[in-house]
Each structure stands twice: as C-alpha cells, then as structure tokens.
Protein backbone atom coordinates (compact mmCIF):
# COMPACT_ATOMS: atom_id res chain seq x y z
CA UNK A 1 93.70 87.30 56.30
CA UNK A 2 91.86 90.21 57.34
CA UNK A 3 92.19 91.63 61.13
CA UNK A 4 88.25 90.60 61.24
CA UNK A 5 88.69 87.28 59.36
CA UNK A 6 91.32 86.61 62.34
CA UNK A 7 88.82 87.95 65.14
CA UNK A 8 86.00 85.68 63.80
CA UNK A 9 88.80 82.61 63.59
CA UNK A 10 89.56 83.09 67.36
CA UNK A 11 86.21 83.37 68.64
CA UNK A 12 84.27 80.81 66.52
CA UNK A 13 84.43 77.16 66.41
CA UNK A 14 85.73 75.48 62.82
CA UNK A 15 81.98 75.54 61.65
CA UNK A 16 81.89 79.42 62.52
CA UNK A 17 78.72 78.94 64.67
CA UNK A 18 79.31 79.49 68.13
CA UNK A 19 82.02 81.26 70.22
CA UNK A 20 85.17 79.19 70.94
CA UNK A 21 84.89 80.51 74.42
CA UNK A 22 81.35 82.43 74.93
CA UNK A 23 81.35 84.77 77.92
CA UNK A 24 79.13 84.94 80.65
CA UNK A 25 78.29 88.55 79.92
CA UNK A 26 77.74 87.79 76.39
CA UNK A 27 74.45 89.01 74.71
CA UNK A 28 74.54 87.61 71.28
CA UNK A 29 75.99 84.26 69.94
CA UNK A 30 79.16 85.75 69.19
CA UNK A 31 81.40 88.34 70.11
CA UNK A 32 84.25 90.08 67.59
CA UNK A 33 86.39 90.98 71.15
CA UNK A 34 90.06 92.02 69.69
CA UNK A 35 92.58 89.44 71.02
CA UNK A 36 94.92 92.06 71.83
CA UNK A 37 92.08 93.73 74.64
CA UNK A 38 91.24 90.45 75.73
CA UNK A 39 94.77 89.63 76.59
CA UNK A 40 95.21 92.80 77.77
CA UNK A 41 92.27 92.60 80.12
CA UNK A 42 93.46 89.31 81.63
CA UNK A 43 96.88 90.43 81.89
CA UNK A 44 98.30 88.44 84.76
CA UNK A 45 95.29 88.64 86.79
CA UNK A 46 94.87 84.71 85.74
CA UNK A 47 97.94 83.49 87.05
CA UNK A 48 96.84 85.19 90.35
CA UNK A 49 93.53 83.41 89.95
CA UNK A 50 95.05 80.31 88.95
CA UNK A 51 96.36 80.41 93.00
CA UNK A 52 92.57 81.36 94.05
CA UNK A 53 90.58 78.22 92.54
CA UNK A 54 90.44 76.65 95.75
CA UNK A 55 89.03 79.93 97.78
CA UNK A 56 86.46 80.44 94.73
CA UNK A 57 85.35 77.39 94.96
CA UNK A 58 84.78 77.37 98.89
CA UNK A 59 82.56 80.10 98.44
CA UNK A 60 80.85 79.20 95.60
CA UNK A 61 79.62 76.05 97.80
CA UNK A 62 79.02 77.88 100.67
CA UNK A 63 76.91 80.34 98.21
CA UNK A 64 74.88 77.05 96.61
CA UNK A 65 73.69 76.56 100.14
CA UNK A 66 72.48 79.84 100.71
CA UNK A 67 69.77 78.94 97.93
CA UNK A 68 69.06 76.02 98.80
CA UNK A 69 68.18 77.46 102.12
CA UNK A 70 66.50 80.43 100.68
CA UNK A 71 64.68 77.61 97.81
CA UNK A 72 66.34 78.92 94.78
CA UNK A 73 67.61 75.68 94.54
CA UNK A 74 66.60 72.38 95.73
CA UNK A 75 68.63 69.79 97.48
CA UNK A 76 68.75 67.84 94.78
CA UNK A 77 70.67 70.57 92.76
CA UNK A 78 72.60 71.34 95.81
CA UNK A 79 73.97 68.26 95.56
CA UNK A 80 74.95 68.20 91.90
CA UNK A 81 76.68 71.80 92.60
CA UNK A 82 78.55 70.44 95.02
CA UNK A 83 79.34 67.53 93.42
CA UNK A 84 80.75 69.41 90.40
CA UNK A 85 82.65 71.88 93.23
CA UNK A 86 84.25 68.88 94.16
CA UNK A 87 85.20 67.20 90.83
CA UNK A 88 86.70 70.85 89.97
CA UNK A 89 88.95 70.41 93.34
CA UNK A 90 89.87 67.22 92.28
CA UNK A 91 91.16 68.53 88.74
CA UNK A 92 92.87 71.40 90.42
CA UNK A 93 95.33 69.19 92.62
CA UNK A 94 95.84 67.06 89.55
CA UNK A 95 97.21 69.98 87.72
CA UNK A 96 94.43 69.40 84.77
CA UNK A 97 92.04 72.95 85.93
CA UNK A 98 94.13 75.49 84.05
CA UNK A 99 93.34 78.83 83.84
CA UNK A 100 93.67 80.02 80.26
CA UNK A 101 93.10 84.19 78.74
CA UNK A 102 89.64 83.07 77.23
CA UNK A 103 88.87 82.42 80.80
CA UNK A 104 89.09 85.95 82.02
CA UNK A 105 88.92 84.96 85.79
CA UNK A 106 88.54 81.65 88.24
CA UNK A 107 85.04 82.65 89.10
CA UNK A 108 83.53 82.56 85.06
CA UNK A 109 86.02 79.07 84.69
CA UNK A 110 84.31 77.72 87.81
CA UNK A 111 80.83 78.66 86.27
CA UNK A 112 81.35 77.43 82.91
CA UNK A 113 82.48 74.00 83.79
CA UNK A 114 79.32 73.61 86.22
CA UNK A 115 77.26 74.86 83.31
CA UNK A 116 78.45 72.56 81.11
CA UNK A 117 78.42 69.64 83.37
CA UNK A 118 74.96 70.20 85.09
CA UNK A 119 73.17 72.50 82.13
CA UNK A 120 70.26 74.38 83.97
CA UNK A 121 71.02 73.48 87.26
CA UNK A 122 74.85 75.16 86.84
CA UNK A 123 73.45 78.24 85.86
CA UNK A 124 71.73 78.81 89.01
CA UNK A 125 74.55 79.36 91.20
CA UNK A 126 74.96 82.81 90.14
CA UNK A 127 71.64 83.70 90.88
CA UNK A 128 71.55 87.54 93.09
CA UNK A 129 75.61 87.34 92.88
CA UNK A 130 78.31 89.33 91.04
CA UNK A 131 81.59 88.59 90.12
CA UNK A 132 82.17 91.51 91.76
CA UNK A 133 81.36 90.45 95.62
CA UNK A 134 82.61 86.78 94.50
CA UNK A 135 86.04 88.18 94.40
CA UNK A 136 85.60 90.18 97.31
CA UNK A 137 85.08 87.32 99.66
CA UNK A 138 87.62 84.85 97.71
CA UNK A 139 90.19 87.48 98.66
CA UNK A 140 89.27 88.04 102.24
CA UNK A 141 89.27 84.34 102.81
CA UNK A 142 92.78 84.12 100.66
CA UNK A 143 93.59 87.08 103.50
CA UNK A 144 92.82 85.14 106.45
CA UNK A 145 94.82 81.96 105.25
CA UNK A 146 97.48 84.71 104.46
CA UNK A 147 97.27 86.27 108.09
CA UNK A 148 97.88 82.46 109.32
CA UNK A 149 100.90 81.92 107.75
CA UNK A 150 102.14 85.03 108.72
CA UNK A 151 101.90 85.08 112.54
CA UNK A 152 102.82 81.71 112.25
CA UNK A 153 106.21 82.51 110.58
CA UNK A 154 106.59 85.38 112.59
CA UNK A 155 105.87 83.52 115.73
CA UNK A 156 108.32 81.07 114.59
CA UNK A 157 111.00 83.55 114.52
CA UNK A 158 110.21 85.45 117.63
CA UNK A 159 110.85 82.54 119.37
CA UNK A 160 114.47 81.54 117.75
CA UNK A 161 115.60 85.11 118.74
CA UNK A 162 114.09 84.55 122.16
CA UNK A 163 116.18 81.62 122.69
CA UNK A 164 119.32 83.42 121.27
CA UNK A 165 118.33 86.34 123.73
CA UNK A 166 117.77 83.63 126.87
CA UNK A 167 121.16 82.50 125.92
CA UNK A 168 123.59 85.30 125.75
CA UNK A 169 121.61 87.47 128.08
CA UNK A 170 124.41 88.63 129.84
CA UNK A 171 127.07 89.02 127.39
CA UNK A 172 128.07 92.44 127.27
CA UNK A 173 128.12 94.96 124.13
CA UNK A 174 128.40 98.25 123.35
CA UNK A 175 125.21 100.46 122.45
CA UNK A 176 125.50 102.67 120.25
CA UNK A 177 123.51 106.16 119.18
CA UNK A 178 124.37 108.30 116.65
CA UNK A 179 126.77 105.40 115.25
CA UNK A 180 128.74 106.16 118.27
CA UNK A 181 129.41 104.31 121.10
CA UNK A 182 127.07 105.36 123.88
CA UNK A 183 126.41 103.29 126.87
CA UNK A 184 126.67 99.32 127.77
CA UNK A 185 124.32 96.87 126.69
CA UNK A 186 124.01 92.96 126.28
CA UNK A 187 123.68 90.66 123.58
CA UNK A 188 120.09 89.67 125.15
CA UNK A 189 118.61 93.28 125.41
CA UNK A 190 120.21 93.64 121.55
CA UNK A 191 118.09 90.44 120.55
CA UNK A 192 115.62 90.78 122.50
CA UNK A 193 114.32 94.67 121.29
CA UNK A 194 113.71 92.11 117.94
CA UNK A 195 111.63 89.89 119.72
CA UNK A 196 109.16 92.81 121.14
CA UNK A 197 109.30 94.18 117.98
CA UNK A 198 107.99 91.36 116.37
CA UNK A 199 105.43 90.73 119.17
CA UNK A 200 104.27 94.21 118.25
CA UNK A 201 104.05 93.18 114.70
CA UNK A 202 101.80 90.14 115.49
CA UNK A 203 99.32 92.17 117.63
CA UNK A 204 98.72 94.64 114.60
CA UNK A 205 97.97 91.65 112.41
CA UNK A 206 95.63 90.17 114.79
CA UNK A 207 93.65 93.43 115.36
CA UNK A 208 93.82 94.06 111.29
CA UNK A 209 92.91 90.18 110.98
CA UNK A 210 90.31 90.18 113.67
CA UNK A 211 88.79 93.54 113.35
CA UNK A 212 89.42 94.07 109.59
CA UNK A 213 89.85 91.23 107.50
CA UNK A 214 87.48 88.33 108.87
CA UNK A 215 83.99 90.01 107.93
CA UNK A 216 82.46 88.46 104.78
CA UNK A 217 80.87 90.94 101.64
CA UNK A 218 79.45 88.14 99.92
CA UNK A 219 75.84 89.15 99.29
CA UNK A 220 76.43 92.76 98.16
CA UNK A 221 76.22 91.59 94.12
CA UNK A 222 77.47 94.11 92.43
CA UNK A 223 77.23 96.48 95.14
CA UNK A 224 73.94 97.32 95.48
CA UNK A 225 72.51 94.36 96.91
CA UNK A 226 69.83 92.27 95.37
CA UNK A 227 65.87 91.57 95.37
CA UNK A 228 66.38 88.69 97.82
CA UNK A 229 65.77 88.46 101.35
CA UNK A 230 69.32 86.53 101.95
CA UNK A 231 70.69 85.69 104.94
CA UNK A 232 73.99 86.95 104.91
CA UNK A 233 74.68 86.71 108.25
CA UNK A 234 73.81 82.93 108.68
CA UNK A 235 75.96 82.68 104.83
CA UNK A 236 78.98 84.78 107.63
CA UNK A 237 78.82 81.93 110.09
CA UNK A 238 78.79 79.45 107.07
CA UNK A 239 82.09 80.82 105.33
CA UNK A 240 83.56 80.95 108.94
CA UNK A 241 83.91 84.80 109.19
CA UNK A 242 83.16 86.60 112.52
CA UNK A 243 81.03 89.02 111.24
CA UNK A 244 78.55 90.38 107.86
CA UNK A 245 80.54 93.44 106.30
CA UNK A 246 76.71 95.55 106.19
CA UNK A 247 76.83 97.97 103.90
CA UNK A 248 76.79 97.02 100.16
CA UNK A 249 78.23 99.90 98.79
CA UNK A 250 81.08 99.72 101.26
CA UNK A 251 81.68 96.39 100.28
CA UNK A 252 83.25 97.37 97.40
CA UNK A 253 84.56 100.38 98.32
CA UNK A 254 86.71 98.61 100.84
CA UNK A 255 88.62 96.41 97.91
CA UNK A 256 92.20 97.75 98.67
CA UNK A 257 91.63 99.67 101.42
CA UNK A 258 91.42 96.00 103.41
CA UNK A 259 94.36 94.42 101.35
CA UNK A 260 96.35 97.77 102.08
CA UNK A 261 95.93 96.93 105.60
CA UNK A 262 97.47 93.46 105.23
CA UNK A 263 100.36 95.36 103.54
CA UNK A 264 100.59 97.71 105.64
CA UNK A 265 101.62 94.56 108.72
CA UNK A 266 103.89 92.92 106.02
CA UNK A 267 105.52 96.49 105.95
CA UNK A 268 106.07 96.91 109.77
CA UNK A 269 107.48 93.50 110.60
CA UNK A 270 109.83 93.87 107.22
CA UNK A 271 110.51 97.55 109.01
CA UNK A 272 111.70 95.19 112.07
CA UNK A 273 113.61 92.88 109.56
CA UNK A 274 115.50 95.50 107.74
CA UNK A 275 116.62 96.72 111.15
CA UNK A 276 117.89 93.79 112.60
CA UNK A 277 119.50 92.96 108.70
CA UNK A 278 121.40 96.28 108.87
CA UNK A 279 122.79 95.25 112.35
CA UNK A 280 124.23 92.31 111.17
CA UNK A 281 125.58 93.16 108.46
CA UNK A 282 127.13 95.87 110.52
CA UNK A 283 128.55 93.82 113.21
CA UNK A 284 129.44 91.16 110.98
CA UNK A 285 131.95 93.83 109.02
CA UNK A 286 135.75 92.99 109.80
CA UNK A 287 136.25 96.26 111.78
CA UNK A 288 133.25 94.92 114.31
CA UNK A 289 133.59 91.41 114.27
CA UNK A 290 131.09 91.23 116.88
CA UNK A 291 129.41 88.15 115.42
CA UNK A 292 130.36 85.26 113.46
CA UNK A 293 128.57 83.82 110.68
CA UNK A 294 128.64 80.57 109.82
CA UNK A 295 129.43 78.99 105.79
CA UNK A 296 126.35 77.82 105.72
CA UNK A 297 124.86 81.01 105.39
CA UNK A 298 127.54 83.45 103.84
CA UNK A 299 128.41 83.78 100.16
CA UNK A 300 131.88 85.03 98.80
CA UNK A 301 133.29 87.09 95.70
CA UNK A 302 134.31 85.36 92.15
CA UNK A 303 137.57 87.52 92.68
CA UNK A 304 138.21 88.19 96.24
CA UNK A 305 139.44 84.80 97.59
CA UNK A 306 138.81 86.89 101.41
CA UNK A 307 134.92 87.51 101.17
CA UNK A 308 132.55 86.03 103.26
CA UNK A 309 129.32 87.89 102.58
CA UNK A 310 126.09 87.93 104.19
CA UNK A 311 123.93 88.28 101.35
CA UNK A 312 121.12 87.37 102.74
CA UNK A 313 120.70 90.01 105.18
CA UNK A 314 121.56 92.48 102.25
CA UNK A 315 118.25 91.02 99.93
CA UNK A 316 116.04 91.53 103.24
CA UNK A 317 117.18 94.81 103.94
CA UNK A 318 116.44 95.70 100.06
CA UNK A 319 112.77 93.54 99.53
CA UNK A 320 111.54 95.58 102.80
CA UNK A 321 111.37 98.79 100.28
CA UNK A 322 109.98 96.56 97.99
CA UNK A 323 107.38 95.61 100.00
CA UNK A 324 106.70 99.07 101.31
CA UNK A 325 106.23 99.52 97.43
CA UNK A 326 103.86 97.25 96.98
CA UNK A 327 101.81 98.85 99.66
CA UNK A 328 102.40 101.98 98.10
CA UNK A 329 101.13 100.85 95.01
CA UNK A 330 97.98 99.25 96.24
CA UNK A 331 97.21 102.48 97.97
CA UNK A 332 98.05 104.63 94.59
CA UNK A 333 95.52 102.15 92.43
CA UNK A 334 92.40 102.93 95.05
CA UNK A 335 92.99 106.73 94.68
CA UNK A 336 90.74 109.11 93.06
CA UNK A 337 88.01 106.10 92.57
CA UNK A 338 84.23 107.25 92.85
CA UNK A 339 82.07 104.56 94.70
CA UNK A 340 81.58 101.32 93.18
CA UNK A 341 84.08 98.87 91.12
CA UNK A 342 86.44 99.50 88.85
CA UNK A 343 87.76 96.78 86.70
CA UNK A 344 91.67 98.42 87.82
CA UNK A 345 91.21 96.38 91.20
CA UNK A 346 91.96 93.27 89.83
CA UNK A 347 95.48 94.83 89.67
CA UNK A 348 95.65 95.16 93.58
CA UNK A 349 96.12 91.15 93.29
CA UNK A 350 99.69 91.62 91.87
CA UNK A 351 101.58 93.42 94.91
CA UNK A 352 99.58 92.03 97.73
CA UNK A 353 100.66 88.67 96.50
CA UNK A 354 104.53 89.80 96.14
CA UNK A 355 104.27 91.76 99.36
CA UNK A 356 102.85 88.81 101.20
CA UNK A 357 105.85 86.68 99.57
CA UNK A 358 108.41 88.31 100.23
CA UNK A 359 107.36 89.13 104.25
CA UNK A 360 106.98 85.38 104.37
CA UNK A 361 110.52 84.11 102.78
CA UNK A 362 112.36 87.27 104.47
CA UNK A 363 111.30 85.94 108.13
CA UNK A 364 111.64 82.22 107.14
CA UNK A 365 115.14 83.43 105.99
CA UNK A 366 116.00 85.61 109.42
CA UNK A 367 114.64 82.64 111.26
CA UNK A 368 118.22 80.54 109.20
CA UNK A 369 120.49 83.29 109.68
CA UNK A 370 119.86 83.77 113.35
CA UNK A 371 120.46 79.86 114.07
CA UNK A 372 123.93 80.16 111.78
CA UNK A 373 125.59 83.61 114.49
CA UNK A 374 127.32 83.23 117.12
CA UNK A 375 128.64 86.88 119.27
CA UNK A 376 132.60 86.63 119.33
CA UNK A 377 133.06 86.89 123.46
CA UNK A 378 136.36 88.42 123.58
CA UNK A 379 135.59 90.79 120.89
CA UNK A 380 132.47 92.02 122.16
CA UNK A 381 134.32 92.56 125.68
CA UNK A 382 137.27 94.48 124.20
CA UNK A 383 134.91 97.07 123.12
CA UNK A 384 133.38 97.88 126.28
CA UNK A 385 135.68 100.37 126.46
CA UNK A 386 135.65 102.53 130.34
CA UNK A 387 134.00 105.40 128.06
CA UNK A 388 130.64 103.53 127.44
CA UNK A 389 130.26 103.46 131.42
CA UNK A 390 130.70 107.82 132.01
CA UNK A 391 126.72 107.58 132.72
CA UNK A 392 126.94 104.92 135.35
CA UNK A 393 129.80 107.15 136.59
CA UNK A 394 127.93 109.92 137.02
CA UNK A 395 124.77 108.28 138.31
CA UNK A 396 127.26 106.65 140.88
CA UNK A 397 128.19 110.56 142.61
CA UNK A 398 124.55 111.35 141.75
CA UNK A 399 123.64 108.56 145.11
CA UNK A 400 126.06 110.24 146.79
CA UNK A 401 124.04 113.95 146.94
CA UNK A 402 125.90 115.52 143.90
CA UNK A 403 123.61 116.98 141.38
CA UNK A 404 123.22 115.28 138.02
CA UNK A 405 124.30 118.06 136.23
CA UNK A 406 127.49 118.83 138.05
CA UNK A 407 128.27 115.10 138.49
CA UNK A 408 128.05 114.83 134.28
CA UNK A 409 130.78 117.96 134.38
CA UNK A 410 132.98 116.13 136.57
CA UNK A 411 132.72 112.59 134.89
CA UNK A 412 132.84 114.35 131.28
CA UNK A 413 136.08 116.30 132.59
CA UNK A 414 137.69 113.18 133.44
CA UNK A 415 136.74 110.68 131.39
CA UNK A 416 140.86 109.28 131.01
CA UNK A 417 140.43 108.05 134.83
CA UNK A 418 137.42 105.73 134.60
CA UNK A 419 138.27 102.53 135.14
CA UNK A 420 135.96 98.68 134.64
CA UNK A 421 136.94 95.79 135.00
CA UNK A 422 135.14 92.69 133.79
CA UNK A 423 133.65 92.25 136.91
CA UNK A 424 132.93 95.82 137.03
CA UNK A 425 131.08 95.33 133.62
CA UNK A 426 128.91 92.50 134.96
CA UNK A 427 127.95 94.27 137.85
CA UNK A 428 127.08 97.09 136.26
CA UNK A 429 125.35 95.66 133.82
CA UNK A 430 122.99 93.55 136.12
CA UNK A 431 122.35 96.97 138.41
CA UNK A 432 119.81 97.69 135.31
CA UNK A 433 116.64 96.30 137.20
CA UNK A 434 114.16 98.19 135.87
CA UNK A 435 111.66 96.93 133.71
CA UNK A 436 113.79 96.22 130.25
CA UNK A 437 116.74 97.14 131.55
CA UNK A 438 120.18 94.78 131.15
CA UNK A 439 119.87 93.26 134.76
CA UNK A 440 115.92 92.67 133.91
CA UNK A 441 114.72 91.99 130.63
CA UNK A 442 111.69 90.26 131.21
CA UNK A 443 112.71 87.18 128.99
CA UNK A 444 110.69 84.59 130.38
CA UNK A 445 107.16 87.29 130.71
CA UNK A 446 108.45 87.55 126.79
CA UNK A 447 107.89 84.17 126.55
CA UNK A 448 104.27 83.95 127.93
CA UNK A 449 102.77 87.20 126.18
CA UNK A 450 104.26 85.47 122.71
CA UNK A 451 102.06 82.12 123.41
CA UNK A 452 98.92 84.22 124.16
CA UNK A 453 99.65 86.42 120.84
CA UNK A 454 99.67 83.35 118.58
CA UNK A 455 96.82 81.64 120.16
C-alpha cells in the first residue's frame, strides 16, 4: 500500500467519506495529515493534558457563562453545556475520557464530545476564544492548585524541623566554615537556619502566587482580543482569580515567563533541600557520627554487609539540579520568541510538571527522614573541642578593656591553654542572646510567622 493509500486509511472512515477524527481547524472534509507529524505534534503534550481535563473543563464552564451573560447563548444552552461539562467529569474519574494522538489536546477533546452530544449548541462555546488563551488560563489555574500543594508540603515540613529544633535546642555542636571547625553552635540553631529558610521559600511563592500567578488571560483569543464587548473582569471573579491579566498581547507573551516563576520557587526551596541533604549525609558519615539514622530510612550495599546508606538524602541532593534544569529549560524554550504563540510552548508543560514533582516528593521525603534522626549526645559533645570557643575567649578580655585585635593575638598564641567544661559549654552557649543567636533563637516567634505564612 502506497504512503497515500495509508494516509487516506488513517484519516477516513471504512466508507472513505469523512475523517476518522476531523479537526477543529479543518477546512475541507478531509485532511491527508502524515501520521508521523501528527504524532510528532502531540508528542507527550497529551499525557500532560490527559492530567488537565479537569482545569479545561472548569473554564470551559465558567467561559459558557460568559455568553450566556453577554447572550451568545441562552440559558437553555447554558444548561446543556454544562450538562455535557459535567457528564465529561463524570467519564474522567471513571477512567473512560482518554486522551488519544488524533485528539491533539484536552481543549479540541472537550469540544468535540460537546459537539457531538449537543450539535449546534456545542459549537458555540468557542465562540471569541482560542485554544490559545484556553490553555493559558487552564495552566494558571493548574498553577494555583500547584502553589497549594506546595506551601502546604513545605509548611508541613517547616514545622517537623521546628519541633526537632524546639527539642534539641540546646544541644551543643560544632559549626563549621570552610569545612573546618569554627565556633560552637546547637543542634536547634543547625535545624532551625532550615526552618527560616523554608519560611523564606513560602513567602516567594506567595508573592509569585499572589502577585503573579492568580490573574486570569482568558479573553485574549488568540492574542489579539476579539469583536466582543466581554467582561473579563466579572469572567476574573467567576474563575476565582484576583485580578484580569489586561493586555492581550501580553497574555501570551507571558506563557513561560509565569511558569518559570513557579520554577524558579521549586528551585529555591530544593536549593534549601540540597543543603540540609548534604549535611546529613555529612554528619551521618562514620568519621562524624553526629546523627543517627534510623532502618527505616537507610539502605545498604549487595556486597558490603557494613553499609547503612542514606540514599535518600543523596536522590534530593541530585533532583535539586534537576529541577534547576527544568527551570533552565523552560527559560531556554521562551528565548528568542517574537510576540505572539508559538506552537513550541506546549513543550513548557513537560518540565514544569517534573519540576513541580519532584519539589513536592523531595520535601514529603525530608519531612520522613527528619522524623527517622536522632543527634548522638556524647558524640556531638566530644567535638566541642576548647578550640571552637578561641572567639568567646577573646571576646571575654575584650569586656575587660583589651582591644579586639590584641586580645585575638593573645587567644590565637595560646590556644593549648583554653579550657571548657560542659558547663562551660552551656553557659557559653546560652550567653548568645541576640536575636538568632544560640541562647535566643526565636523558636516560638518561628512558630507564629509560619502560621501567618500559610494562611
């Protein structure tokens, strides 16, 4: 059979009359598109999509009731729309509304089965939109969710480290800076740098959610607006977004540049994540042995009968470059575009769904390994060696009169005759009363800033 004989077979039905699967932007009764561009053009957009149904189909009915409003539409049609919105969420969580290549996208799947099941009325629902602004807002409302789940998880874990931080707030450690000891620290202030880190995190997603993300482009068509006088602001309040994104052109031109700010959160708090993993693993090393890890959490070696591994700390510290990647990526695919789409931004979809992934599993993972350690008390105190305390030394002749400078040349000239005790340490340690310091971290103000964050 001929490569046209096989084009015609695809795209016709067995009398050879109509399309198997006839387009929306289809001009004639049939179409000879080569199988091989047509999969190509899907790619794995649709198994993104497949994961957007739901979104689509919120603001398709959201959409319906702009024209009905604006009497494109009557009620009565309004009704069958929504009606057939809701049959199509009904066949979705029954696993039986399948995305397939022929479908090229949720939004033409969503159209053709209200065409089909309501004839005129089903092909009024694109009236004055694009598949071009219908994606827009199905992935800023797929954001928000997102964004939810997010501060949510990281929330979640701020508040397990909070509580490991509450609890050994006093236990002391060694700092360290250039991978040498330094100066004395606790446990707590150790945990608890995590815990403002993450609070940091949260407060860039919620300006990049609130200020970024929650303003709805639905309404721009194909970004140049339409011959309607739509109210897109009242169709705003309807989808639940704070604000009407104005500009139609911008519309568009924002596609990445908004999902490259959602990345660009998932790649700070993974920046805190790979930090923290890199600690542990450290500390959890034989020739630390600052922490212990429980079973439940550790892997071993097929050979080494000795290993106890912390694996998991080792995947987050590698899937934070991946998902600095992914931002990378999205940022690389929006370069060098001139205004308007470009069919290339369906391939945004594929990082900022991994990136989002893997930020969510890596802090629902952190969340498990922080439960599962435990800081090794007599270890930890046998390496607060008199060394890590030349500073306080020298602060100590520095209340006396003595200038800092000459008190760190006496201190550093002697360091062999300083002397701590464990009581020394403790003391010493709790003389930090400054604002963060050991003897003050602010634990409990911690606490209170988190709860307003994730309000």
């Amino acid at each position: 059979m001929s490569n046209k004989k096989t084009i015609k077979k695809i795209l016709t039905d067995k009398a050879g009359t109509k399309p198997i699967k006839r387009k929306i932007w289809y001009k004639k009764k049939t179409v000879e598109l080569d199988p091989v561009v047509e999969n190509y053009n899907a790619g794995e957009d649709i198994i993104y999509d497949q994961q957007m149904i739901p979104f689509d189909v919120f603001g398709s009915r959201m959409y319906a009731r702009l024209l009905e409003k604006h009497k494109v539409i009557t009620k009565k049609e309004l009704s069958q729309l929504e009606k057939g919105l809701d049959e199509i969420l009904a066949l979705y969580a029954a696993g039986k509304f399948n995305l397939k290549i022929e479908d090229e996208d949720c939004h033409t799947k969503i159209e053709d089965y209200l065409i089909e099941k309501l004839g005129a009325t089903g092909k009024k629902i694109h009236t004055a939109r694009s598949r071009n602004d219908q994606v827009l807002v199905m992935m800023r409302l797929f954001m928000k969710e997102k964004a939810k789940d997010l501060k949510t998880q990281a929330s979640k874990l701020a508040k397990d480290l909070l509580k490991v931080a509450k609890k050994y707030e006093f236990m002391p450690m060694p700092g360290y800076t250039h991978m040498q000891k330094a100066m004395p620290t606790t446990f707590g202030t150790w945990i608890g740098a995590f815990v403002e880190s993450l609070m940091d995190d949260i407060r860039l997603l919620n300006a990049v959610t609130n200020e970024i993300i929650d303003q709805n482009p639905l309404g721009s068509g194909a970004g140049y607006g339409s011959p309607f006088s739509f109210d897109r602001d009242w169709l705003s309040k309807q989808l639940g977004f704070k604000r009407t994104q104005n500009n139609v052109i911008y519309c568009h031109n924002s596609r990445g540049k908004i999902e490259g700010q959602l990345l660009e959160v998932c790649s700070q708090i993974m920046l805190t994540l790979n930090k923290l993993a890199c600690d542990l693993l450290l500390y959890t090393t034989q020739e630390f042995s600052f922490l212990d890890i429980s079973d439940g959490i550790a892997t071993g070696s097929s050979i080494m009968p000795q290993k106890k591994n912390l694996d998991v700390a080792e995947l987050i510290r590698a899937r934070t470059a991946t998902v600095i990647s992914c931002k990378n990526e999205l940022t690389m695919n929006i370069l060098h575009k001139s205004s308007g789409y470009h069919r290339d931004g369906q391939e945004i979809k594929r990082p900022l769904f991994l990136g989002i992934r893997y930020t969510e599993r890596s802090m629902e993972a952190m969340s498990v390994i922080i439960k599962n350690i435990k800081p090794n008390k007599q270890v930890l105190i046998n390496a607060m060696t008199p060394p890590l305390f030349a500073a306080h030394k020298a602060f100590e002749l520095v209340k006396t009169g003595m200038p800092f400078r000459d008190a760190y040349i006496e201190i550093g000239a002697n360091l062999d005759k300083i002397e701590v005790s464990p009581d020394d340490i403790d003391k010493l340690l709790r003389m930090s009363k400054h604002q963060g310091g050991t003897g003050n971290l602010g634990l409990d103000r911690a606490e209170k800033e988190l709860k307003k964050l994730v309000k």
